[in-house]
Protein backbone atom coordinates (compact mmCIF):
# COMPACT_ATOMS: atom_id res chain seq x y z
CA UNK A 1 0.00 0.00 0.00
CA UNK A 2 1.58 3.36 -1.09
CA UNK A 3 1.52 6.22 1.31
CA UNK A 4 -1.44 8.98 0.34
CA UNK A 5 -0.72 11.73 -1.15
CA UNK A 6 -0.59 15.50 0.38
CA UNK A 7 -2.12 18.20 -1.01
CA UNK A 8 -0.06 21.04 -0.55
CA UNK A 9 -3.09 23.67 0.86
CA UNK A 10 -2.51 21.28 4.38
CA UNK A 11 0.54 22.11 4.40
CA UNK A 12 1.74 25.67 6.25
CA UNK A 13 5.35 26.81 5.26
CA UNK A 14 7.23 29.66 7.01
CA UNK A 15 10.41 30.74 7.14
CA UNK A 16 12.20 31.95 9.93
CA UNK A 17 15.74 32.87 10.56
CA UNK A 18 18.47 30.07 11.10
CA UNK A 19 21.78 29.70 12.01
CA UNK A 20 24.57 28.07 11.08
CA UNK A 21 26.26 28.48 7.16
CA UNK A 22 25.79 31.76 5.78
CA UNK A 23 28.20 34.67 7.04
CA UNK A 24 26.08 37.84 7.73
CA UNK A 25 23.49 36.36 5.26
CA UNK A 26 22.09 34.47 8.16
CA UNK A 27 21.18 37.41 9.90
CA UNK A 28 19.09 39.51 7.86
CA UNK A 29 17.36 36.41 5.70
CA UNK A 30 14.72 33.72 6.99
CA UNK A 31 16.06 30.83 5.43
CA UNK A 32 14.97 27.96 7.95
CA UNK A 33 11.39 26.32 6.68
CA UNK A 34 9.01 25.62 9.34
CA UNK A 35 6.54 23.08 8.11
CA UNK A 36 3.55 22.54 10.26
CA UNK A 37 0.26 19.87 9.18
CA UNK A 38 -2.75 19.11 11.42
CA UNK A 39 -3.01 15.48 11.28
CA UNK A 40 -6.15 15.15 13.72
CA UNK A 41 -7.95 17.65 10.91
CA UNK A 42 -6.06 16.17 7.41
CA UNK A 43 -9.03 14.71 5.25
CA UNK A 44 -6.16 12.99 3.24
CA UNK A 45 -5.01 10.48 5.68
CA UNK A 46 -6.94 7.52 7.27
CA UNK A 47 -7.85 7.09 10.71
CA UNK A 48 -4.99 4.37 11.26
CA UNK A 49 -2.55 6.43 9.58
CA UNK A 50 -3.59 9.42 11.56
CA UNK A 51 -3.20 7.02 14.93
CA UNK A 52 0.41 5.89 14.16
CA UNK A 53 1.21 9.32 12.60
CA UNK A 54 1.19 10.25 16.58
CA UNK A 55 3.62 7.64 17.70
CA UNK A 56 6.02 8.16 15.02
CA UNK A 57 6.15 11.82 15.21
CA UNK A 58 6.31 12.00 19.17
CA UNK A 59 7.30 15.01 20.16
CA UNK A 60 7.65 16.68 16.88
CA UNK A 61 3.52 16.73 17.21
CA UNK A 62 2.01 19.66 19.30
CA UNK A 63 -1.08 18.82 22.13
CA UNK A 64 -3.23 20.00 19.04
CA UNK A 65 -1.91 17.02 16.86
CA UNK A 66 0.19 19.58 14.69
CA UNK A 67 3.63 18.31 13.25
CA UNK A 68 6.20 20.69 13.65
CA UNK A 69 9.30 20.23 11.63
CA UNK A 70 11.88 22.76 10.84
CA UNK A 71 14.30 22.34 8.23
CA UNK A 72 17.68 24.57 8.11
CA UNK A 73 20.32 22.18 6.85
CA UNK A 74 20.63 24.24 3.42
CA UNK A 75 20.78 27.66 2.71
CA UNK A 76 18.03 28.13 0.14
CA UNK A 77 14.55 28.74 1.58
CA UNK A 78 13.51 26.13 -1.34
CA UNK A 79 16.25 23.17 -0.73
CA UNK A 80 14.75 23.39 3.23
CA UNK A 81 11.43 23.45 1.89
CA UNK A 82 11.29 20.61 0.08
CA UNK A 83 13.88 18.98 2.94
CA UNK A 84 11.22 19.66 5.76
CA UNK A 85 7.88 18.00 3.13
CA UNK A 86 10.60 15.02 2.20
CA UNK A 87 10.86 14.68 6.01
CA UNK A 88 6.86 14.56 6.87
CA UNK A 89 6.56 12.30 3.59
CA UNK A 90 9.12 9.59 5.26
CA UNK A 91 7.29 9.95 8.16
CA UNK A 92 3.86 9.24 6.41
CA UNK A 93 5.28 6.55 4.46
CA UNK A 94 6.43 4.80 8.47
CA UNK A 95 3.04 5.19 10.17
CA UNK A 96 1.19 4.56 6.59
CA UNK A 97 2.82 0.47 6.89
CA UNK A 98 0.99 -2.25 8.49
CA UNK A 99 3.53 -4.09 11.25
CA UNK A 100 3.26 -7.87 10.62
CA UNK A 101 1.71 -9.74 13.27
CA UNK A 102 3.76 -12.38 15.01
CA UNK A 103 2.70 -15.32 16.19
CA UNK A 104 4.46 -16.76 19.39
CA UNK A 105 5.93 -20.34 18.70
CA UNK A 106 7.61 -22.57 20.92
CA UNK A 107 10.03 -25.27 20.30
CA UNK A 108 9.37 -28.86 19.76
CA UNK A 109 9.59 -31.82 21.96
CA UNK A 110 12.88 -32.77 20.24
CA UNK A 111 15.00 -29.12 20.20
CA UNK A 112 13.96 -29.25 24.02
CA UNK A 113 15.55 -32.40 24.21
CA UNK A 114 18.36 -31.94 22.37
CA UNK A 115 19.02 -28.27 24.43
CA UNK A 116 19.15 -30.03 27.70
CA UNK A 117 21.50 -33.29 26.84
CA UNK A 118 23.58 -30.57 25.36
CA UNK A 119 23.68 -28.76 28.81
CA UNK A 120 24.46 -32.07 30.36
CA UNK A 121 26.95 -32.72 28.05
CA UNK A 122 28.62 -29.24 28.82
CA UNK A 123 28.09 -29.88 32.86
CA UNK A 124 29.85 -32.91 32.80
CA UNK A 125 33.06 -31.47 30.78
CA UNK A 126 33.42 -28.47 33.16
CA UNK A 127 32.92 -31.09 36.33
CA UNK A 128 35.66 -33.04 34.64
CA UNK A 129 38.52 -30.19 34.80
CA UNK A 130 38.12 -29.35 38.13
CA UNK A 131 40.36 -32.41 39.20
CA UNK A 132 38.34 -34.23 41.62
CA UNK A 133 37.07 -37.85 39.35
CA UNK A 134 33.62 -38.91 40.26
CA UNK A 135 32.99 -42.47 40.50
């Protein structure tokens, strides 16, 4: 199942200053992208998708159920742009996969067996170096 697609009018984009890279650039242009999408209110995403969006995002989400993710590696307001959407898309694509369900086995009769004659085995090598012989 392919992750759904977001239209870009739930998506909220602004830029805000950032540092790092940039000499006195940084200082006078918002270059950082601050991407923020309302799962709990997203028409585009299913209700399970929605309910494991939360637990992948943890604290990136707000108490509203707003992702927050800023993006400032580059130093285009476009490369951090589409770095922050790439970054909510991954995260879609996580919760959006169904987790296989395991089933518990146990071991057979035999590997049972064979696990315990090989601990006796073992036992009786390590009681034979200690120097005392048993009779």
């Amino acid at each position: 199942m392919s992750p759904p697609v977001i239209p870009d009018d739930e998506l909220h984009v602004t830029y805000i200053l950032a540092s790092g890279p940039g000499g006195q650039n940084v200082n006078k242009v918002a270059t950082a992208a601050q991407l923020r999408f309302d799962v709990r209110n997203s028409p585009s995403l299913p209700p399970r998708t929605k309910h494991r969006l939360v637990a992948v995002a943890g604290s990136r989400m707000t108490g509203d159920g707003v992702i927050v993710l800023t993006a400032r590696r580059f130093r285009s307001q476009t490369r951090n742009r589409e770095d922050a959407i790439n970054r909510l898309h991954e995260m879609i694509g996580e919760a959006s996969t169904v987790q296989a369900h395991r089933v518990p086995t146990r071991p057979s009769r035999s590997q049972r067996r064979r696990r315990l004659d090989n601990k006796q085995h073992c036992s009786r090598i390590k009681q034979g170096r200690s120097g005392r012989f048993t009779d």
